[in-house]
C-alpha atoms as a PDB file:
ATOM      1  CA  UNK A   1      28.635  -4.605   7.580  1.00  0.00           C
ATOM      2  CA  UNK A   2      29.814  -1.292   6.226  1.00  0.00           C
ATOM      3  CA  UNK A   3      26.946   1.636   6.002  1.00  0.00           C
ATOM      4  CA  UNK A   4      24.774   1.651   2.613  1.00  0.00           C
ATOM      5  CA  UNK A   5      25.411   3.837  -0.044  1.00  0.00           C
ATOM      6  CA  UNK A   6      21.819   5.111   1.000  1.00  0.00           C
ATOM      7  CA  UNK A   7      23.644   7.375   2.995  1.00  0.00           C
ATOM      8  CA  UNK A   8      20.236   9.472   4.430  1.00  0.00           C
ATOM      9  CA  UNK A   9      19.834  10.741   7.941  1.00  0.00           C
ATOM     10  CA  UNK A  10      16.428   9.382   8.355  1.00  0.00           C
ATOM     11  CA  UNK A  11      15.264   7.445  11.190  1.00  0.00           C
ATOM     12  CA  UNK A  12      13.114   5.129   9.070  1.00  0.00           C
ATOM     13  CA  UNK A  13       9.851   3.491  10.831  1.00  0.00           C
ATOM     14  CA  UNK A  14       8.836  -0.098   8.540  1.00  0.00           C
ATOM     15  CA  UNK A  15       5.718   0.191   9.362  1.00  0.00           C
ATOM     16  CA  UNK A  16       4.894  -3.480   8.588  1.00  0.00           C
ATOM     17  CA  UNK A  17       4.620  -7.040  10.300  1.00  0.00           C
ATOM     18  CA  UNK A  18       5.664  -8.673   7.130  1.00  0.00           C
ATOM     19  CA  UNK A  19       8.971 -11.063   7.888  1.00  0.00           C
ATOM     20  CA  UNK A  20       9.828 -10.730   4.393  1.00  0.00           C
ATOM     21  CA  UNK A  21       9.700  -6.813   3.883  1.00  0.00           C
ATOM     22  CA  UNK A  22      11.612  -7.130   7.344  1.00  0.00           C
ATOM     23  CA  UNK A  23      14.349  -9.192   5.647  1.00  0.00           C
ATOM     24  CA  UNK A  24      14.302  -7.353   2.413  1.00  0.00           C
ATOM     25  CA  UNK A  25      14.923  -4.043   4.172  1.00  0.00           C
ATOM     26  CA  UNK A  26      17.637  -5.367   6.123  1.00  0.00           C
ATOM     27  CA  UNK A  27      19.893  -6.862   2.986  1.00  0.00           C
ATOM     28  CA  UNK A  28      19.201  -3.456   1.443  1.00  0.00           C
ATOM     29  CA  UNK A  29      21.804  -2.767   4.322  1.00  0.00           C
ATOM     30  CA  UNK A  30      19.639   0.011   6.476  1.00  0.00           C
ATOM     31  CA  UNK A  31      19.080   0.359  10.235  1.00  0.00           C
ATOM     32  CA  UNK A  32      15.261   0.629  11.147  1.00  0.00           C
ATOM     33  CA  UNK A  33      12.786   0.205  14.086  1.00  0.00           C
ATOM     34  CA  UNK A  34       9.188  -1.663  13.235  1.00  0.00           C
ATOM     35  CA  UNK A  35       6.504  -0.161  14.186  1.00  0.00           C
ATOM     36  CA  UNK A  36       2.767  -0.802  12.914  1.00  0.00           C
ATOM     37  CA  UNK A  37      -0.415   0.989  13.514  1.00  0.00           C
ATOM     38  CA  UNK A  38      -3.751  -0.737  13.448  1.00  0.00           C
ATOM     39  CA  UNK A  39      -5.595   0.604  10.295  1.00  0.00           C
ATOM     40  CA  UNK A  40      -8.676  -0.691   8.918  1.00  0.00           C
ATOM     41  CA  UNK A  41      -7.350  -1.859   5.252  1.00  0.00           C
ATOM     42  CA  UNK A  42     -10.746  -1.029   3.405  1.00  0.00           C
ATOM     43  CA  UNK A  43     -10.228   0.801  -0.128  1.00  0.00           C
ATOM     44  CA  UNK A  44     -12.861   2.730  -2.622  1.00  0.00           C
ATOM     45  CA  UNK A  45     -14.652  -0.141  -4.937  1.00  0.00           C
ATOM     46  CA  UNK A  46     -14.036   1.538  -7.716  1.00  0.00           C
ATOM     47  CA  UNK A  47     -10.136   1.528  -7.302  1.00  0.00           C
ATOM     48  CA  UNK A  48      -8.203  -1.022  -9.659  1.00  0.00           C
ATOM     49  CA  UNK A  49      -4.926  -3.031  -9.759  1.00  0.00           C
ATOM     50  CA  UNK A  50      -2.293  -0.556  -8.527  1.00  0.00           C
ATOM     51  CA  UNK A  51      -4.202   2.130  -7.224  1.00  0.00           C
ATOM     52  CA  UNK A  52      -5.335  -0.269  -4.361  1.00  0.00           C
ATOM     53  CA  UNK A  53      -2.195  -0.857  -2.740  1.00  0.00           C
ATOM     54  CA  UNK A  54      -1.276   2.400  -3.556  1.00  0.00           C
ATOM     55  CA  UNK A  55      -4.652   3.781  -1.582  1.00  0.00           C
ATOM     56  CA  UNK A  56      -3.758   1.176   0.930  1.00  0.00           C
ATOM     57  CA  UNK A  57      -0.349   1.997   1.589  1.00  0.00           C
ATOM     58  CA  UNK A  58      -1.355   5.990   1.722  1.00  0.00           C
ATOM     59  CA  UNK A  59      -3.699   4.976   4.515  1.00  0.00           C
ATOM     60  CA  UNK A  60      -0.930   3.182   6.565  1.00  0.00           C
ATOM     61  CA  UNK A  61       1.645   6.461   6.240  1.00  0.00           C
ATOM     62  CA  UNK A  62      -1.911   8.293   7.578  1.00  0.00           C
ATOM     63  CA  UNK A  63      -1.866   6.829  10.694  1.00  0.00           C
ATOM     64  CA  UNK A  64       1.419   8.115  11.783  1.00  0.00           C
ATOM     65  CA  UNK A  65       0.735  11.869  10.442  1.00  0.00           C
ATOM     66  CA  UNK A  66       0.648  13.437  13.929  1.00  0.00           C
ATOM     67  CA  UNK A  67       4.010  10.903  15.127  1.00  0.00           C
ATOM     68  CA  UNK A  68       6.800  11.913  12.756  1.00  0.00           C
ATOM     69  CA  UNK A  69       8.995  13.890  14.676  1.00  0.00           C
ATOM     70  CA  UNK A  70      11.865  15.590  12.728  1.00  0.00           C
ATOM     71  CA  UNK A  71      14.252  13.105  11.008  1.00  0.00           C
ATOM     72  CA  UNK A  72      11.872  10.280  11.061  1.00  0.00           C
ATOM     73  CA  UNK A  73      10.789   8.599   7.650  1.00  0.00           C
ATOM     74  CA  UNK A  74       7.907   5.859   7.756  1.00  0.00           C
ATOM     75  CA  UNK A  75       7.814   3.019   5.112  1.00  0.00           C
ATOM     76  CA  UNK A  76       4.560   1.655   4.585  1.00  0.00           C
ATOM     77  CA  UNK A  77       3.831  -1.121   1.794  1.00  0.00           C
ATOM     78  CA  UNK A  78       0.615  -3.335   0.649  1.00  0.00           C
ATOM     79  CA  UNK A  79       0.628  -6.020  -1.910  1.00  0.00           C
ATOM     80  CA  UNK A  80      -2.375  -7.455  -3.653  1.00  0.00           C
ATOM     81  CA  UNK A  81      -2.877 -10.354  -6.164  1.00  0.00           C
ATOM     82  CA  UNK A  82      -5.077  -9.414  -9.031  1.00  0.00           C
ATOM     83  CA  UNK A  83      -6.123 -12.487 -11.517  1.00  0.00           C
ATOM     84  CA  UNK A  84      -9.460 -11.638 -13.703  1.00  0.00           C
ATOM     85  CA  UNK A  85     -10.231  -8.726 -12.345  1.00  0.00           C
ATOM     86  CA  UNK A  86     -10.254  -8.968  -8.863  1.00  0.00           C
ATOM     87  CA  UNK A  87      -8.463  -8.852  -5.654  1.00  0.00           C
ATOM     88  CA  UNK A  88      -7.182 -12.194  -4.238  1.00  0.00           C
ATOM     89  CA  UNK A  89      -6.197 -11.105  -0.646  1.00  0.00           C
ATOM     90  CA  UNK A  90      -5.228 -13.118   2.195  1.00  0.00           C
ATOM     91  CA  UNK A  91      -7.111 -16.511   2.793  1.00  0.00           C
ATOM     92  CA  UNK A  92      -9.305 -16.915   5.450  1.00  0.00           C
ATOM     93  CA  UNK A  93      -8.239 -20.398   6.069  1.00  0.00           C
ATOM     94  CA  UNK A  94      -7.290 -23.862   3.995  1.00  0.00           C
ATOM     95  CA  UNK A  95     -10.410 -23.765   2.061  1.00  0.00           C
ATOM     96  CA  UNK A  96     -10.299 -20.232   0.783  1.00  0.00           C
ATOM     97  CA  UNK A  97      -6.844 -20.403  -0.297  1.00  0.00           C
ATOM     98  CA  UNK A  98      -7.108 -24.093  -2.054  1.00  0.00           C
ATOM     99  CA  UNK A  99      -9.630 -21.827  -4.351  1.00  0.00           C
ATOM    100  CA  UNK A 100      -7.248 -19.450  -4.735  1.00  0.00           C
ATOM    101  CA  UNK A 101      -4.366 -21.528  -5.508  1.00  0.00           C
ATOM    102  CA  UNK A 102      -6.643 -23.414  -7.886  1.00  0.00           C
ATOM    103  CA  UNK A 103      -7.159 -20.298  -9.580  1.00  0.00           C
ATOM    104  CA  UNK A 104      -4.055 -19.246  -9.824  1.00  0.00           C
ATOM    105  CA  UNK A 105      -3.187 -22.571 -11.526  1.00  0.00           C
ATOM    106  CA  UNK A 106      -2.460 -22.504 -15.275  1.00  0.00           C
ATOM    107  CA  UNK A 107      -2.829 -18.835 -15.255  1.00  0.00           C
ATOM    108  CA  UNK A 108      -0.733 -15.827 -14.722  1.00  0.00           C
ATOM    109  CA  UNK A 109      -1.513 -13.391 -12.228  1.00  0.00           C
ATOM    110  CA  UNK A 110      -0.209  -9.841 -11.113  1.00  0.00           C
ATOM    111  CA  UNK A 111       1.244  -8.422  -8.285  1.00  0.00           C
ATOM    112  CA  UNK A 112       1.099  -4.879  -7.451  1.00  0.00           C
ATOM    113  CA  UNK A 113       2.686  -3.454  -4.590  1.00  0.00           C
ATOM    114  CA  UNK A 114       2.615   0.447  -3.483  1.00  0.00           C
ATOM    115  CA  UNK A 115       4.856   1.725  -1.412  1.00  0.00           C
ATOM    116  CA  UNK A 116       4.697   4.892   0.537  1.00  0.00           C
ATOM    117  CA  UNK A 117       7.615   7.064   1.957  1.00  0.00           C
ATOM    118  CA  UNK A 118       6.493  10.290   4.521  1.00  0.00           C
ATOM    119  CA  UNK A 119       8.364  12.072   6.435  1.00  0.00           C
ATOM    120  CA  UNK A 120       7.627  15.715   8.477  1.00  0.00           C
ATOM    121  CA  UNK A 121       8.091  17.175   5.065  1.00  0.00           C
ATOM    122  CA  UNK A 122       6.904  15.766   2.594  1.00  0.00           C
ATOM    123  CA  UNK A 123       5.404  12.278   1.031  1.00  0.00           C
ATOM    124  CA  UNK A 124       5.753  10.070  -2.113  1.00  0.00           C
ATOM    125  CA  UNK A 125       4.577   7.092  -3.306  1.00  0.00           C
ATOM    126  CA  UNK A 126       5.456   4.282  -6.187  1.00  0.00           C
ATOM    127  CA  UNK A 127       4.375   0.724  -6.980  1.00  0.00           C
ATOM    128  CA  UNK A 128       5.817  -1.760  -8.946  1.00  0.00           C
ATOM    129  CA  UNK A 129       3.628  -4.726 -10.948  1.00  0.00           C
ATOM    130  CA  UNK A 130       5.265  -8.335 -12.039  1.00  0.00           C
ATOM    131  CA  UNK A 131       3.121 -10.814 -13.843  1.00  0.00           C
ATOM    132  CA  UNK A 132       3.286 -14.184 -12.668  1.00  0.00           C
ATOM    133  CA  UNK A 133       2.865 -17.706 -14.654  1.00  0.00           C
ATOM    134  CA  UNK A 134       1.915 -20.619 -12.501  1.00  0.00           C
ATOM    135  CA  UNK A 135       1.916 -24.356 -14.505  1.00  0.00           C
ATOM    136  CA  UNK A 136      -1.282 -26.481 -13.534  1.00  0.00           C
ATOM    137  CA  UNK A 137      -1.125 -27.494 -10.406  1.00  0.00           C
ATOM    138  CA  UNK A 138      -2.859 -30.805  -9.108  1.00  0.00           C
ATOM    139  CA  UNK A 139      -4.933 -31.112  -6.268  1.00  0.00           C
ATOM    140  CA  UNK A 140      -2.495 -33.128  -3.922  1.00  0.00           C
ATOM    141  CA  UNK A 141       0.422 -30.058  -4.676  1.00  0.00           C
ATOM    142  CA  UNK A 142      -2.068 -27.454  -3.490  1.00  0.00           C
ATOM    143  CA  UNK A 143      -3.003 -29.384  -0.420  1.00  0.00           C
ATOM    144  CA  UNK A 144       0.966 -30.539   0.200  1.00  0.00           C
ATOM    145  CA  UNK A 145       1.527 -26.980   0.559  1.00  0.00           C
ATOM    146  CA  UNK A 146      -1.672 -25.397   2.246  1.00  0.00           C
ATOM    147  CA  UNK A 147      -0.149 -28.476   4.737  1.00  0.00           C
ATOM    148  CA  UNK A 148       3.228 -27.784   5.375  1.00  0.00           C
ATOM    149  CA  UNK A 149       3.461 -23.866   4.803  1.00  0.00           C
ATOM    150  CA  UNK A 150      -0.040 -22.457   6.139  1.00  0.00           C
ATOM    151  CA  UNK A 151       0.363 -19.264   3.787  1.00  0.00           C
ATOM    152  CA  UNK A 152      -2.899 -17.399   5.406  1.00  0.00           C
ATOM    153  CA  UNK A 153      -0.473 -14.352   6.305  1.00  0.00           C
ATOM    154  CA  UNK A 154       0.043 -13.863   2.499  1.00  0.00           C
ATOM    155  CA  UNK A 155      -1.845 -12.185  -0.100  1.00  0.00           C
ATOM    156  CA  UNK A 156      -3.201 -14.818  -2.907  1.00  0.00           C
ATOM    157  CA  UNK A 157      -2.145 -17.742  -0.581  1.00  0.00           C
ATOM    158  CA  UNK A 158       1.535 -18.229  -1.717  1.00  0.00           C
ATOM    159  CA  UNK A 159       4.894 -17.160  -0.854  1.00  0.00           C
ATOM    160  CA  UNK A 160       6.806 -16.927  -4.146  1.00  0.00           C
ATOM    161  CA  UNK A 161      10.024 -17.827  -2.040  1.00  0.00           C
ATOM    162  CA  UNK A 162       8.347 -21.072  -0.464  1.00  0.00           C
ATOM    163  CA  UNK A 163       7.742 -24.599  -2.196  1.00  0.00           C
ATOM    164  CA  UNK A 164       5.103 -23.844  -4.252  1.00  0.00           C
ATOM    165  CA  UNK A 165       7.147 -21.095  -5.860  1.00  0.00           C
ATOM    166  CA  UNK A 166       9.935 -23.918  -6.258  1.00  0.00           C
ATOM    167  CA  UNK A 167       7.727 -26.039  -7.822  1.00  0.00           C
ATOM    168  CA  UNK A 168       4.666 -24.040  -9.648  1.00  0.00           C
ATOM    169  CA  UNK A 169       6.005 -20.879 -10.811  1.00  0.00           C
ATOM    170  CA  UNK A 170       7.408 -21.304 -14.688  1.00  0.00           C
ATOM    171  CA  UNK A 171       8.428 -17.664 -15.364  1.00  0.00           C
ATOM    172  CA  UNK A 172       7.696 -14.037 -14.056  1.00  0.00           C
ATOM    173  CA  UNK A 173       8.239 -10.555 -15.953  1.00  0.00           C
ATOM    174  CA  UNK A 174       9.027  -8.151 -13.399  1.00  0.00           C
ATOM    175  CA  UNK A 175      10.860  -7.947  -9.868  1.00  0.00           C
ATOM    176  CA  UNK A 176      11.139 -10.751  -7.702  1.00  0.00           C
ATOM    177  CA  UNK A 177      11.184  -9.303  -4.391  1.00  0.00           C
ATOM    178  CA  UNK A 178       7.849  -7.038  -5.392  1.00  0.00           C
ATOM    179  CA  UNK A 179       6.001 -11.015  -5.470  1.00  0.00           C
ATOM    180  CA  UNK A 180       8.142 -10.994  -1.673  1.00  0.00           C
ATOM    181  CA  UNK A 181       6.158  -7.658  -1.313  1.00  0.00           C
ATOM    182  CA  UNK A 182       8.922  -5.034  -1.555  1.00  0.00           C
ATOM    183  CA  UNK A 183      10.216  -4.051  -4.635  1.00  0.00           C
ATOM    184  CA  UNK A 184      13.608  -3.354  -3.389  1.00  0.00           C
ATOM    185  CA  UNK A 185      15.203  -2.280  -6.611  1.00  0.00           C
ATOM    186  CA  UNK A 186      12.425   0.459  -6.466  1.00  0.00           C
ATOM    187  CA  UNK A 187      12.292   1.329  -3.062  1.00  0.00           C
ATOM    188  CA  UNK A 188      16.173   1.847  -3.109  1.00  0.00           C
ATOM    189  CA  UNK A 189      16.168   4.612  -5.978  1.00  0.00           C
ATOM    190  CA  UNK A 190      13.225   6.300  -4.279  1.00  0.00           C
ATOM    191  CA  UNK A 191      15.172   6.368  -0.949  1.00  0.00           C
ATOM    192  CA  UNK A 192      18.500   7.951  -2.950  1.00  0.00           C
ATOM    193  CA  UNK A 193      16.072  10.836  -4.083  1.00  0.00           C
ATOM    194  CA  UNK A 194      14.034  11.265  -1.261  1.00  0.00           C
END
């Protein structure tokens, strides 16, 4: 593959155990290591919609402040679901998430990701929202999927690329890949000015 017009000199760190910002960050066509610190994801309660993942990503770039050597340039990224005013995270197990995705049902959603860039130098960070329409789902399509996919990794218990996105999603105003958790299109103009 020939180099990215992102041509930087950064080292970039994803510091994230996500598959899918993996993948996302490779088609964007740059070279990275992975590397995650443990951080204890617990935000203000009086934070809303996208300052949370904005807060949580912040935190994440944090716990590398005293690792960044010279050309280094951490990516750190947190997505949340918000639906009636609160935070659907990730599901403990099947029974949590069938209430979420019963929720979610007939309703649209948000997702908010933030995004933070740091380097030795200096620090910025974005998010991006997209609202999300889900038809009604039944009982048996929730269960199907809680089945076959297991989505406890994932914030509001879906994967927007996975069957139930096939299937229960009817239209979405915003970016794509930001439901993935990475708004690319985003993250690619930040990295060009950064």
């Amino acid at each position: 593959m020939d180099h990215s017009p992102l041509n930087n000199n950064y080292q970039i760190i994803l510091a994230s155990q996500s598959p899918r910002r993996q993948q996302l960050l490779k088609e964007l066509g740059l070279n990275f290591t992975i590397e995650v610190r443990e951080v204890d994801e617990v935000y203000p309660m009086h934070l809303q919609h996208e300052e949370i993942p904005v807060y949580l990503a912040q935190l994440k770039a944090k716990a590398f402040e005293n690792n960044i050597s010279g050309n280094q340039l951490v990516i750190t990224a947190d997505t949340i679901v918000w639906l009636n005013n609160r935070v659907l995270g990730k599901p403990s197990g099947f029974d949590e998430a069938f209430n979420m995705l019963r929720a979610l049902s007939g309703n649209t959603h948000t997702v908010y990701t933030g995004v933070c860039l740091k380097s030795i130098a200096k620090e910025t960070t974005f998010w991006a929202k997209t609202d999300v329409h889900f038809k009604t789902l039944s009982d048996e399509e929730i269960t199907f999927y809680l089945n076959t996919h297991k989505p406890y990794d994932k914030a509001g218990a879906y994967g927007i690329q996975e069957w139930i996105g096939y299937i229960g999603i009817e239209h979405i105003e915003g970016s794509y890949f930001n439901v993935m958790g990475l708004p690319v299109q985003k993250l690619y103009e930040q990295l060009k000015r950064f």
